[in-house]
C-alpha atoms as a PDB file:
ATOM      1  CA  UNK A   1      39.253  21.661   5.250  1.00  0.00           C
ATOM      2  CA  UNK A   2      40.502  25.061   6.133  1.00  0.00           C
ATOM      3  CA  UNK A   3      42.706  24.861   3.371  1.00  0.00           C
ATOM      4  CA  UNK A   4      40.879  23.900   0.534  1.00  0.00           C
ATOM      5  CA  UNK A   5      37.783  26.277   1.144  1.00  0.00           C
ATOM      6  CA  UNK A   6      39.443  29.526   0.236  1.00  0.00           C
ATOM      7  CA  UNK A   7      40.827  28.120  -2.776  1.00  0.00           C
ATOM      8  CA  UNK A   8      37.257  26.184  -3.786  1.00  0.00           C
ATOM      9  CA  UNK A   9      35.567  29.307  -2.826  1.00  0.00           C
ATOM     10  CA  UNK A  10      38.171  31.563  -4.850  1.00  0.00           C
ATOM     11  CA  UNK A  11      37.950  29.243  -8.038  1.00  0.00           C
ATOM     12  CA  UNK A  12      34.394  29.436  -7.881  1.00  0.00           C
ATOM     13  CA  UNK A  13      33.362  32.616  -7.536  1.00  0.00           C
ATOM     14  CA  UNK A  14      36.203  33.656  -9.869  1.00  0.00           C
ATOM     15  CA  UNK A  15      34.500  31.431 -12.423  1.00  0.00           C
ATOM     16  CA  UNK A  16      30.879  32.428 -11.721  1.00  0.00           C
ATOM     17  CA  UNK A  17      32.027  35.911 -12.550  1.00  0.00           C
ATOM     18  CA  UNK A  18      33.713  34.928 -15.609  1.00  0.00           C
ATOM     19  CA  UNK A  19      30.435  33.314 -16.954  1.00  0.00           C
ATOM     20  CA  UNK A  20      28.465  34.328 -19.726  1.00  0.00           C
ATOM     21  CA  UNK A  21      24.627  35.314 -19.502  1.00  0.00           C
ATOM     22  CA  UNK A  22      23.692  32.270 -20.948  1.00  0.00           C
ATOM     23  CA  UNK A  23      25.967  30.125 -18.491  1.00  0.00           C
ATOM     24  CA  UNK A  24      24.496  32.178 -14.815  1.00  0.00           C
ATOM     25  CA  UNK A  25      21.221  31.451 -16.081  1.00  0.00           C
ATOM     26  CA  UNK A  26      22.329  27.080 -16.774  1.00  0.00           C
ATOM     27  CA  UNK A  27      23.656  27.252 -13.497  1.00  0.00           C
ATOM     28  CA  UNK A  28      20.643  29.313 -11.891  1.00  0.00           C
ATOM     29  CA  UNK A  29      18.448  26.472 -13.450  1.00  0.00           C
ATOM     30  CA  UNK A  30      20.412  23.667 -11.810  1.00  0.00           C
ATOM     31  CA  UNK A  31      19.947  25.128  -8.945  1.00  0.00           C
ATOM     32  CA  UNK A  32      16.425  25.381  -8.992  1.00  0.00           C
ATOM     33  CA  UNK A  33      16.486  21.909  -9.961  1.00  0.00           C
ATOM     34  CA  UNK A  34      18.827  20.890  -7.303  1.00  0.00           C
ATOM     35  CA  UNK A  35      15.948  22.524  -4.570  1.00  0.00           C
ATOM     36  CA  UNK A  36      13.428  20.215  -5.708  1.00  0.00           C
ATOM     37  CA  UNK A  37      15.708  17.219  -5.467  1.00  0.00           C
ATOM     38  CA  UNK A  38      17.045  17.912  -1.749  1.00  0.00           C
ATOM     39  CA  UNK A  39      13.583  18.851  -1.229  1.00  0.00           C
ATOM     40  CA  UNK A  40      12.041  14.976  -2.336  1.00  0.00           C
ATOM     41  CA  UNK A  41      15.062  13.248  -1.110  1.00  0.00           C
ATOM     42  CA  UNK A  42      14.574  14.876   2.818  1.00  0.00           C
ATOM     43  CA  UNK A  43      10.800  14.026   2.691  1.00  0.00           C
ATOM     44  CA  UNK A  44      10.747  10.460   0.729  1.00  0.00           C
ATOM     45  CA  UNK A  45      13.497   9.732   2.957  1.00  0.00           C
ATOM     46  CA  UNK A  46      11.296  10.512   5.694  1.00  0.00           C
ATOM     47  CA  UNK A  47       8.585   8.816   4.703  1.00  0.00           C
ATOM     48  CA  UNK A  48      10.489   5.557   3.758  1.00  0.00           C
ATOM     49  CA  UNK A  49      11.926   5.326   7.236  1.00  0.00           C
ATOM     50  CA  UNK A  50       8.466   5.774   8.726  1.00  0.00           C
ATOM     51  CA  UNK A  51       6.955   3.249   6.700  1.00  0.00           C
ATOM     52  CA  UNK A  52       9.725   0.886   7.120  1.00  0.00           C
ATOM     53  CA  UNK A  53       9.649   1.090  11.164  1.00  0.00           C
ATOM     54  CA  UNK A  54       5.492   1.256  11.765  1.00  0.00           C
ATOM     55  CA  UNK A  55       4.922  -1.690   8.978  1.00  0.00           C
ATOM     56  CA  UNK A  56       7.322  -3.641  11.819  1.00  0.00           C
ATOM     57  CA  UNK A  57       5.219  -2.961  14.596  1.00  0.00           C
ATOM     58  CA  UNK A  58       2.291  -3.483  12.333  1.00  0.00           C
ATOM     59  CA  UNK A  59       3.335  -7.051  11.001  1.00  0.00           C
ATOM     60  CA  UNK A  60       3.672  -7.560  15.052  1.00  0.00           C
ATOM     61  CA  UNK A  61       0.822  -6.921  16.382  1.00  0.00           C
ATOM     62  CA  UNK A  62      -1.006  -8.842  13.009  1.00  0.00           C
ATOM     63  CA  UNK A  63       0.819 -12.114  13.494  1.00  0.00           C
ATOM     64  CA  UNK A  64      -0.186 -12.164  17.398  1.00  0.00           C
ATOM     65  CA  UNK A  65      -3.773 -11.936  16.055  1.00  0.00           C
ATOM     66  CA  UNK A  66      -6.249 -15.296  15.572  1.00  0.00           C
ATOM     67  CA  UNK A  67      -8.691 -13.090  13.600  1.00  0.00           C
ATOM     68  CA  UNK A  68      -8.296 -11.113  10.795  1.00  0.00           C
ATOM     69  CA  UNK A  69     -10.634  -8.640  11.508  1.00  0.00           C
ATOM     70  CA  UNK A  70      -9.228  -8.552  15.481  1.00  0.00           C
ATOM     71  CA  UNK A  71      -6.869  -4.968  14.660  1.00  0.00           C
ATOM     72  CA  UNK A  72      -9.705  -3.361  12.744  1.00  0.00           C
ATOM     73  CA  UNK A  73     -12.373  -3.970  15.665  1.00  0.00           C
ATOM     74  CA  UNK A  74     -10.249  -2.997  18.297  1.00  0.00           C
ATOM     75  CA  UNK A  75      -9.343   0.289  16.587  1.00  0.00           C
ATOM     76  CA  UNK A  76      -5.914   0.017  16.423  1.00  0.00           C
ATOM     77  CA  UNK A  77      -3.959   2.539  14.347  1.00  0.00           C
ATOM     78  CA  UNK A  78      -0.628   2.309  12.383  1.00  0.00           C
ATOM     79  CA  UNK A  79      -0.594   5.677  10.329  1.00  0.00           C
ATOM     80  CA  UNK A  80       2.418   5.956   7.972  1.00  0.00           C
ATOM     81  CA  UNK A  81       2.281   1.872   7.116  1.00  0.00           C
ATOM     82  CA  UNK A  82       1.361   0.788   3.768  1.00  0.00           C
ATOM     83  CA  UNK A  83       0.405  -2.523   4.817  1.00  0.00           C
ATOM     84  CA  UNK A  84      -2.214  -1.062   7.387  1.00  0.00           C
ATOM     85  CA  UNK A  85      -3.688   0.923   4.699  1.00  0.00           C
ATOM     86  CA  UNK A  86      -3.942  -1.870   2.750  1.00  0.00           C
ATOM     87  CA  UNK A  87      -5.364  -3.794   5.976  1.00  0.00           C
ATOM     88  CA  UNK A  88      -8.154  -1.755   6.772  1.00  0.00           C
ATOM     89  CA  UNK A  89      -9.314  -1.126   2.973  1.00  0.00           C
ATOM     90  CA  UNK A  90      -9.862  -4.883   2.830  1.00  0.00           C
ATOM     91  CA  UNK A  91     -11.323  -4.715   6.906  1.00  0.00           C
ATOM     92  CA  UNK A  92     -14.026  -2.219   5.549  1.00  0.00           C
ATOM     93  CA  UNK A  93     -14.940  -3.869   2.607  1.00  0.00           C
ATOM     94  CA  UNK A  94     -15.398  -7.339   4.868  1.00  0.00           C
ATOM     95  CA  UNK A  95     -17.216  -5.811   7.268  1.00  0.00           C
ATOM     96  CA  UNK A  96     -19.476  -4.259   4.648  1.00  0.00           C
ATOM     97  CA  UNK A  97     -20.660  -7.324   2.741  1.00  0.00           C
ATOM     98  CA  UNK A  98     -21.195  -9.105   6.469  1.00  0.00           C
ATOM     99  CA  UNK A  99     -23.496  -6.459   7.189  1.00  0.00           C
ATOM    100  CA  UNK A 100     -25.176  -5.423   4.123  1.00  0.00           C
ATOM    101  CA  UNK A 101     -24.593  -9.266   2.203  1.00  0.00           C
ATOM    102  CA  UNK A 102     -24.752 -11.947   4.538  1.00  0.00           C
ATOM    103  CA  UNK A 103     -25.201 -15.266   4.186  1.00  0.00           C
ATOM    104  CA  UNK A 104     -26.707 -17.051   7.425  1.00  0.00           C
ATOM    105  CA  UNK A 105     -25.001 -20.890   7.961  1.00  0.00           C
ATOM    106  CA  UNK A 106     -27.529 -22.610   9.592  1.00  0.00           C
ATOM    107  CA  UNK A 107     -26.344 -25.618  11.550  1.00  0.00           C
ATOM    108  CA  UNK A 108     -29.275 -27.568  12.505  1.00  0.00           C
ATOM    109  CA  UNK A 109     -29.648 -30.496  14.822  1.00  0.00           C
ATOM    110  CA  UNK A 110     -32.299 -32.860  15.772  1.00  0.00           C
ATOM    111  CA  UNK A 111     -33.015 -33.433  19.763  1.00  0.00           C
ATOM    112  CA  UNK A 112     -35.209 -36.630  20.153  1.00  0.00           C
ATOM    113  CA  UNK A 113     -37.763 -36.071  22.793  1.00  0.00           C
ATOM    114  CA  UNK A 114     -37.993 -37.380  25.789  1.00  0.00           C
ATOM    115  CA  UNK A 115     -41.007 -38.874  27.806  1.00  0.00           C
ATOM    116  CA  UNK A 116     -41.934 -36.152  29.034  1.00  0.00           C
ATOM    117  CA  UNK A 117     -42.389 -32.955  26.385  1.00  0.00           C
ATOM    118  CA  UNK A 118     -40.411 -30.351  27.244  1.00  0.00           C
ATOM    119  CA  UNK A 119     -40.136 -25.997  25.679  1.00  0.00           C
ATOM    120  CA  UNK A 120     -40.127 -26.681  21.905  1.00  0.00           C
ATOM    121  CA  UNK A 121     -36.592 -25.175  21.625  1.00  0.00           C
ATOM    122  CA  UNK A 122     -35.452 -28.927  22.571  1.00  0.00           C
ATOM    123  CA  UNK A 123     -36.853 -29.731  19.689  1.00  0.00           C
ATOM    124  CA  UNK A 124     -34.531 -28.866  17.027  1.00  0.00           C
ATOM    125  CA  UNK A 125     -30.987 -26.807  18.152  1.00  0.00           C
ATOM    126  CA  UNK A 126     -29.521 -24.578  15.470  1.00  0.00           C
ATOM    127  CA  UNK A 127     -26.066 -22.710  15.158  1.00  0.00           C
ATOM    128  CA  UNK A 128     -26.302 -19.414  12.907  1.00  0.00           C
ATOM    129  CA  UNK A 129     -22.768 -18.366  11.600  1.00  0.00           C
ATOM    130  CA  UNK A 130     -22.762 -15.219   9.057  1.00  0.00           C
ATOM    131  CA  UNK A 131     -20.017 -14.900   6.004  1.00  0.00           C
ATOM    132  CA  UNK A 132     -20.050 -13.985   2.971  1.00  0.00           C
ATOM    133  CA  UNK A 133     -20.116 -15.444  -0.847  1.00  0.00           C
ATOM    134  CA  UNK A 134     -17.316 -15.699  -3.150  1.00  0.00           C
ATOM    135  CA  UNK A 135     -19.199 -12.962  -5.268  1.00  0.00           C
ATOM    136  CA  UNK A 136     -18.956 -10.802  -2.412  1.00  0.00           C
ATOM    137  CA  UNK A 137     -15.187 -11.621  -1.735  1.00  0.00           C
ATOM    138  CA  UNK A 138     -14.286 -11.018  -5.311  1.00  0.00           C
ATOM    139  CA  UNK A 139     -15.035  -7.039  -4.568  1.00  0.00           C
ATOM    140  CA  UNK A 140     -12.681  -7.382  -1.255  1.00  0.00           C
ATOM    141  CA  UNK A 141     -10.173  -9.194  -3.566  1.00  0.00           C
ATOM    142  CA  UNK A 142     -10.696  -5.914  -6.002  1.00  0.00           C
ATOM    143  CA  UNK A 143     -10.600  -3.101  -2.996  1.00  0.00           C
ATOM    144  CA  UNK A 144      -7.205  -4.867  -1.756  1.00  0.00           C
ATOM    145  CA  UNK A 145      -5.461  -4.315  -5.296  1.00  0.00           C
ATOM    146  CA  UNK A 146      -6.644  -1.268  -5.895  1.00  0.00           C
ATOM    147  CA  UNK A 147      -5.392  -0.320  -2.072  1.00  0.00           C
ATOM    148  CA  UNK A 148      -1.510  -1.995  -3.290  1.00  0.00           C
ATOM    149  CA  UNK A 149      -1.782  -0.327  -6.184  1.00  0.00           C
ATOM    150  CA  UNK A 150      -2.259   3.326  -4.651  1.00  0.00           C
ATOM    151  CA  UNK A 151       0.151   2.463  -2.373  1.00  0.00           C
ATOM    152  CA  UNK A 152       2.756   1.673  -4.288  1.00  0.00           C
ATOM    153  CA  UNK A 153       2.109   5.180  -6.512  1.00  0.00           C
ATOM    154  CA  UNK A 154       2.587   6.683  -3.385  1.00  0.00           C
ATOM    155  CA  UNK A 155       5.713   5.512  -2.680  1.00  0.00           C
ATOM    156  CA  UNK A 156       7.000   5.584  -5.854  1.00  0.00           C
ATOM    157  CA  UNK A 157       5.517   9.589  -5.944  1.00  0.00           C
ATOM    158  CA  UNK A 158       8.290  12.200  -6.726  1.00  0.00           C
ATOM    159  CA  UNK A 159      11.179   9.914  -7.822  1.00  0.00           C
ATOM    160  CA  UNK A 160      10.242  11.561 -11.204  1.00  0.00           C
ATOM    161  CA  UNK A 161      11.983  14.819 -10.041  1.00  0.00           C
ATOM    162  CA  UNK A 162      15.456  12.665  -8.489  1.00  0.00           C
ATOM    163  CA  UNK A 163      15.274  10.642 -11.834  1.00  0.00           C
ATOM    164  CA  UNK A 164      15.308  13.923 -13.820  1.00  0.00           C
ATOM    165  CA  UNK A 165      18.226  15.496 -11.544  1.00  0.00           C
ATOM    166  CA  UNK A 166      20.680  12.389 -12.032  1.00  0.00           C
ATOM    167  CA  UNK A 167      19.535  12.287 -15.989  1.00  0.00           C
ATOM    168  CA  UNK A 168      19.135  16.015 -16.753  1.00  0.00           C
ATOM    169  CA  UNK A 169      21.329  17.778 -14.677  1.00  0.00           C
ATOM    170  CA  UNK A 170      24.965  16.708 -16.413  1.00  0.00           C
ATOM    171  CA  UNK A 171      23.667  17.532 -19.783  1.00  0.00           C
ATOM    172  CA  UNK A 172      22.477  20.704 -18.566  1.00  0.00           C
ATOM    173  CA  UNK A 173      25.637  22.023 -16.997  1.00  0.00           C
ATOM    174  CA  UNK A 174      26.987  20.628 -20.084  1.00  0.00           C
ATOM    175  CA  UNK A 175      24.942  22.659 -22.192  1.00  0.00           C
ATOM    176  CA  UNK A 176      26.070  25.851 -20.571  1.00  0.00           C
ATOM    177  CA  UNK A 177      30.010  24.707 -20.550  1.00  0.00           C
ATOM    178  CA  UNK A 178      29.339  24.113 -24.521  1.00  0.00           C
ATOM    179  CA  UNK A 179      28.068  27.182 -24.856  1.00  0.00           C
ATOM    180  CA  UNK A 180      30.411  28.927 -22.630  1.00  0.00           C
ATOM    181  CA  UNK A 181      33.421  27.913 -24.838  1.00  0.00           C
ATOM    182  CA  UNK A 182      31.527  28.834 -28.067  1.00  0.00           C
ATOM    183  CA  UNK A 183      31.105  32.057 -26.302  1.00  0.00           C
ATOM    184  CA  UNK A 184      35.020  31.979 -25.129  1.00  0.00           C
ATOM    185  CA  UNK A 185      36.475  31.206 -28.785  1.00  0.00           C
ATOM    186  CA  UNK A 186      33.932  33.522 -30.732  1.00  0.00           C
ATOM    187  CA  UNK A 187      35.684  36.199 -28.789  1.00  0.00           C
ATOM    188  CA  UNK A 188      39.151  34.910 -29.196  1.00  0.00           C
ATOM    189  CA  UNK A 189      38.122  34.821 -33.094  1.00  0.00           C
ATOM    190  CA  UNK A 190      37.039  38.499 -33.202  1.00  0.00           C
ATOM    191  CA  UNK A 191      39.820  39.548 -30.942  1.00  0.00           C
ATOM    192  CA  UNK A 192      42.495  37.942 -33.050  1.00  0.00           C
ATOM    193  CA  UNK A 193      44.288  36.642 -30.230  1.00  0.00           C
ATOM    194  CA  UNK A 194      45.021  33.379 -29.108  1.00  0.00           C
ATOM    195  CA  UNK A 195      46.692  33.686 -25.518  1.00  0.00           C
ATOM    196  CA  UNK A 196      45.851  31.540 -22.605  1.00  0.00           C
ATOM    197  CA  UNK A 197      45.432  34.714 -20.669  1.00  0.00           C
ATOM    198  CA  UNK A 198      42.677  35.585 -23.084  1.00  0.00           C
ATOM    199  CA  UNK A 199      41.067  32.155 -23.414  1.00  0.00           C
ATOM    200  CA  UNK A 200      40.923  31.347 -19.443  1.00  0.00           C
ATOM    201  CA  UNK A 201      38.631  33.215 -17.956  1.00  0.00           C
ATOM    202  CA  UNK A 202      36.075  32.123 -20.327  1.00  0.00           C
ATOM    203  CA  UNK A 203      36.875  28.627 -20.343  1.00  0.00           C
ATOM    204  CA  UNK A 204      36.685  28.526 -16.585  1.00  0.00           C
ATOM    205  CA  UNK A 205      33.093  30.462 -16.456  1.00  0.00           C
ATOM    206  CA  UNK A 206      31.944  27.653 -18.914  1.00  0.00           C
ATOM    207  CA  UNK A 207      33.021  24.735 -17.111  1.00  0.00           C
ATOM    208  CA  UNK A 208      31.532  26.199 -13.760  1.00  0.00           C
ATOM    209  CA  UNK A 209      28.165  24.829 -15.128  1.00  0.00           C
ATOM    210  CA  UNK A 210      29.450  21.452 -15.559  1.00  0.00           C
ATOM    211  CA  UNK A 211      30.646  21.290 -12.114  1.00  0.00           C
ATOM    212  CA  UNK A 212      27.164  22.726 -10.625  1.00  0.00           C
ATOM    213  CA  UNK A 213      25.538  20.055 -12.869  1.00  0.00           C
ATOM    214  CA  UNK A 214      27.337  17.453 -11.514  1.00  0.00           C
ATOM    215  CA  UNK A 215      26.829  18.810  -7.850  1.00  0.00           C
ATOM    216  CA  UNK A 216      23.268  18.059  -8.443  1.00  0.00           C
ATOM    217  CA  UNK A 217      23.282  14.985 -10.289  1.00  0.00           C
ATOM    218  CA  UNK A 218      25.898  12.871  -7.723  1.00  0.00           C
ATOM    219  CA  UNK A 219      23.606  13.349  -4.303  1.00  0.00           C
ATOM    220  CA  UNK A 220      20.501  12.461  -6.188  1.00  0.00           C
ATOM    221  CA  UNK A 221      21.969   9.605  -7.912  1.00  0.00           C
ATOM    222  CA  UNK A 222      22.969   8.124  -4.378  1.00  0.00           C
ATOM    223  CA  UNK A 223      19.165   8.959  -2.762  1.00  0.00           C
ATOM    224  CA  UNK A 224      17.697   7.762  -6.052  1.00  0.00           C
ATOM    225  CA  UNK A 225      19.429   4.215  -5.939  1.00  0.00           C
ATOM    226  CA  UNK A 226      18.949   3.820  -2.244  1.00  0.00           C
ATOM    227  CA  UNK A 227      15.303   4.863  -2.693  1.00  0.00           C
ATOM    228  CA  UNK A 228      13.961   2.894  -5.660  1.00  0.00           C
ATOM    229  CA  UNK A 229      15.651  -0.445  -3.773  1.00  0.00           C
ATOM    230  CA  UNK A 230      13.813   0.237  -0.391  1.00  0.00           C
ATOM    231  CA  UNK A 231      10.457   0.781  -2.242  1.00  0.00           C
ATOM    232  CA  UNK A 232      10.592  -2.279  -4.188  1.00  0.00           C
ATOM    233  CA  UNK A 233      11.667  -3.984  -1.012  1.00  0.00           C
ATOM    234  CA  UNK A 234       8.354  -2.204   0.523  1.00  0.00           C
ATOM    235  CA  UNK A 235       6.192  -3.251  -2.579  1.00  0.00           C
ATOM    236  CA  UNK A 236       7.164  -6.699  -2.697  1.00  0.00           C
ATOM    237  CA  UNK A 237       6.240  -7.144   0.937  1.00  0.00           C
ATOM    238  CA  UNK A 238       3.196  -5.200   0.349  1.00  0.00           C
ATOM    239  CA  UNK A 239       1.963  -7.499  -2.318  1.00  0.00           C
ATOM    240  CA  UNK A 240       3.035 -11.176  -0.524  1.00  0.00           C
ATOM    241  CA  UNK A 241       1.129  -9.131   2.912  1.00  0.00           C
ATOM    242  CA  UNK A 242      -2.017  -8.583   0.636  1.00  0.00           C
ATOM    243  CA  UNK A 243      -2.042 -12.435  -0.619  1.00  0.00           C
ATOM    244  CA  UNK A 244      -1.571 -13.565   3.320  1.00  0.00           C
ATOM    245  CA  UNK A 245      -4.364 -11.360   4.218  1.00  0.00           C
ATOM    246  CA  UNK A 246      -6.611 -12.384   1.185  1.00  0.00           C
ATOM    247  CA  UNK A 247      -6.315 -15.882   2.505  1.00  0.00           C
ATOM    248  CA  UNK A 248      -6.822 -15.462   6.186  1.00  0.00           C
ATOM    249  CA  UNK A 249     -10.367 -13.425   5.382  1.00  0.00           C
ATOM    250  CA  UNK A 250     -11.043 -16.157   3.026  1.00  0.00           C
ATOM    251  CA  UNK A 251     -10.571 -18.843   5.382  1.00  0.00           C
ATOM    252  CA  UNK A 252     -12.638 -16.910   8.106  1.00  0.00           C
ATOM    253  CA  UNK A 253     -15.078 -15.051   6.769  1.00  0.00           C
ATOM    254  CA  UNK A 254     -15.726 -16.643   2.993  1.00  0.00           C
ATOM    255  CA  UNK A 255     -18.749 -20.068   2.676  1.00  0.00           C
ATOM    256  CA  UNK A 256     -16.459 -22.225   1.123  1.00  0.00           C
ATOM    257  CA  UNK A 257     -19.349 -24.643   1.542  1.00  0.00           C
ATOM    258  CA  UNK A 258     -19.931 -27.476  -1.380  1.00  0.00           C
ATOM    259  CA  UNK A 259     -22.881 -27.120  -3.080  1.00  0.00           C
ATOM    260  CA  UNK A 260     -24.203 -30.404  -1.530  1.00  0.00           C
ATOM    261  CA  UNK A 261     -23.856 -28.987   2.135  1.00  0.00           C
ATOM    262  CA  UNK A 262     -25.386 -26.118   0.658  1.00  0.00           C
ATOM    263  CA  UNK A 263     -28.454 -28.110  -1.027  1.00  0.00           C
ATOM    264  CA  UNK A 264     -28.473 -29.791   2.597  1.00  0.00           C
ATOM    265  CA  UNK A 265     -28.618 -26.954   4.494  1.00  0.00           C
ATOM    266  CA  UNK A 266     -31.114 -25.319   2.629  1.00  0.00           C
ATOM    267  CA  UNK A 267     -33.460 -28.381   3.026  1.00  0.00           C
ATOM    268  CA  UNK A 268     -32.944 -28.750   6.842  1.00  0.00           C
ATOM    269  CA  UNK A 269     -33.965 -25.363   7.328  1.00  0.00           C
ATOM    270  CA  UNK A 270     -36.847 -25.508   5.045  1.00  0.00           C
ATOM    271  CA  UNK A 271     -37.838 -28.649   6.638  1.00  0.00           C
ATOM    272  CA  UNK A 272     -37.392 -28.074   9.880  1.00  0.00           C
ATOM    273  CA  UNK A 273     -40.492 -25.726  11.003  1.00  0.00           C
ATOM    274  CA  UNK A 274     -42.617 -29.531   9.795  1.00  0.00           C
ATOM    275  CA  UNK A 275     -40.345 -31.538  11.876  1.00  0.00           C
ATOM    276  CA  UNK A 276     -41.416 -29.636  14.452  1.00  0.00           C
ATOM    277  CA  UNK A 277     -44.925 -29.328  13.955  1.00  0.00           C
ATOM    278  CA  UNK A 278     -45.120 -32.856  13.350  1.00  0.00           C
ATOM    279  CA  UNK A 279     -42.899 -33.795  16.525  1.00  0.00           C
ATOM    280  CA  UNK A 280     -45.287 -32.083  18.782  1.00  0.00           C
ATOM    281  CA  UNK A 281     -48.743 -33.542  16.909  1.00  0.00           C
ATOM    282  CA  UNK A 282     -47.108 -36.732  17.721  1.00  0.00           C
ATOM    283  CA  UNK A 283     -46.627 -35.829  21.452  1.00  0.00           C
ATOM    284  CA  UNK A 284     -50.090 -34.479  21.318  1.00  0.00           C
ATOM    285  CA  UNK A 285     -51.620 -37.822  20.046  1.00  0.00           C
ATOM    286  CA  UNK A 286     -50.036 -39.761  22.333  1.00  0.00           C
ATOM    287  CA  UNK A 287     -50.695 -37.722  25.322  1.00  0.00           C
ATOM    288  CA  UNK A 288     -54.633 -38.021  24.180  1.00  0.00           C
ATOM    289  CA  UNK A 289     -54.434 -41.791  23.346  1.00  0.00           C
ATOM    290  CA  UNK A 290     -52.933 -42.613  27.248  1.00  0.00           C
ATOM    291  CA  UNK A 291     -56.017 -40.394  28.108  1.00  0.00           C
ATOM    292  CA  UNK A 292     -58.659 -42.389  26.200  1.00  0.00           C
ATOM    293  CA  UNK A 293     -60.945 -44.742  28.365  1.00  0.00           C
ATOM    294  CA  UNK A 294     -61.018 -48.621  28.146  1.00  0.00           C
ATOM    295  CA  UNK A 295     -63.985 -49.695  25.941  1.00  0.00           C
ATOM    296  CA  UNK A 296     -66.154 -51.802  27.835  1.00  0.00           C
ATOM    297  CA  UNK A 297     -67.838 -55.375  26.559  1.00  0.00           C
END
């Protein structure tokens, strides 16, 4: 290494000064270019392996989980995973349509009475369970695409600038090399001399930009393959975790009743308040016909 940086560091700077106007000001563009690349492939990188190792522990602690809901309610946080930001755009939308559009399951059951009356609540036991109706699940179906869909533009967010760098950045040093030896011969031509002493300083200030193009286009071609591969890995995982999750609030939370049980329901519990009231006017009668005296002859 010792021996190769003087002479790298010689050739260079000997063919920086050689280059034309038009070639410092390639290479101070590739540069520039080159800053923004190192610049998204330090902080995607970052963000990639953050996402990768808190959507594990998040994929955990769901799996150990009965209910859905069970992370949300308990408050549990997993900042940095797209699969928990999908998770609690879905929880919040559940939550709201239990709260704001509810639909009641009554269970009701029939107790025959005894002898003896007892409270009216033996009369009739009921079970109240609260969901929610397709209609309703449709808009958590619609919040949890809309939540993969931003999450995946998030991820995906400044590959633009690594796509440019591996695309861009060898035609641009290219451009200034071109130029450089159009630059290089013009002066042979006007010079009227053809010597490689004449024609090598100029041809090594243009080819300077190729090399800085290619500087910049080799690291972010590496970062940009590793990168789009480990995102679509993410995404893909994302969008089977979104279908699981779909299906466990649907399963939980959703009436997935038939319209029959439905009908049946619906009658019980109108019916119900005149079971009742004719349950105890039957207890009543009776109690007043034991009551009534013998007739006498």
């Amino acid at each position: 290494m010792d021996l190769f940086t003087p002479i790298l560091g010689s050739a260079l700077e000997f063919a920086f000064k050689q280059a034309t106007t038009e070639g410092k000001l390639t290479i101070c563009a590739l540069i520039v270019v080159s800053v923004f690349s190192w610049t998204v492939m330090i902080s995607k990188a970052r963000q990639l392996y953050r996402a990768r190792k808190v959507a594990k522990k998040f994929f955990t602690t769901y799996r150990e989980t009965r209910d859905p809901l069970d992370i949300y309610r308990r408050k549990e946080e997993f900042d940095g995973a797209p699969a928990y930001e999908l998770y609690v755009t879905g929880a919040e939308e559940t939550e709201y349509h239990l709260k704001n559009n509810p639909v009641n399951i009554e269970r009701v059951q029939s107790v025959v009475p005894g002898i003896s009356t007892q409270a009216q609540t033996d009369i009739i036991a009921r079970s109240i369970t609260t969901k929610i109706s397709h209609g309703s699940f449709d808009s958590v179906r619609v919040a949890l695409e809309r939540a993969a869909s931003t999450e995946a533009l998030s991820l995906e967010k400044g590959m633009i600038v690594l796509s440019t760098a591996v695309a861009g950045g060898p035609f641009i040093g290219l451009l200034g090399t071109v130029w450089g030896v159009m630059e290089t011969f013009s002066g042979i031509a006007r010079a009227q001399t053809a010597s490689l002493t004449a024609m090598a300083p100029g041809v090594a200030g243009a080819l300077i930009a190729t090399v800085t193009g290619l500087f910049v286009a080799i690291p972010a071609m590496f970062a940009y393959n590793y990168m789009v591969t480990t995102i679509r890995a993410i995404t893909q995982e994302l969008d089977a975790f979104a279908n699981e999750y779909a299906t466990a609030l649907e399963h939980k939370y959703v009436d997935n009743r038939a319209i029959a049980d439905e009908i049946r329901n619906a009658l019980q519990s109108a019916l119900a308040p005149i079971a009742v009231q004719s349950a105890l006017q039957a207890a009543e009668s009776a109690r007043d016909n034991r009551r009534l005296p013998e007739p006498a002859y």
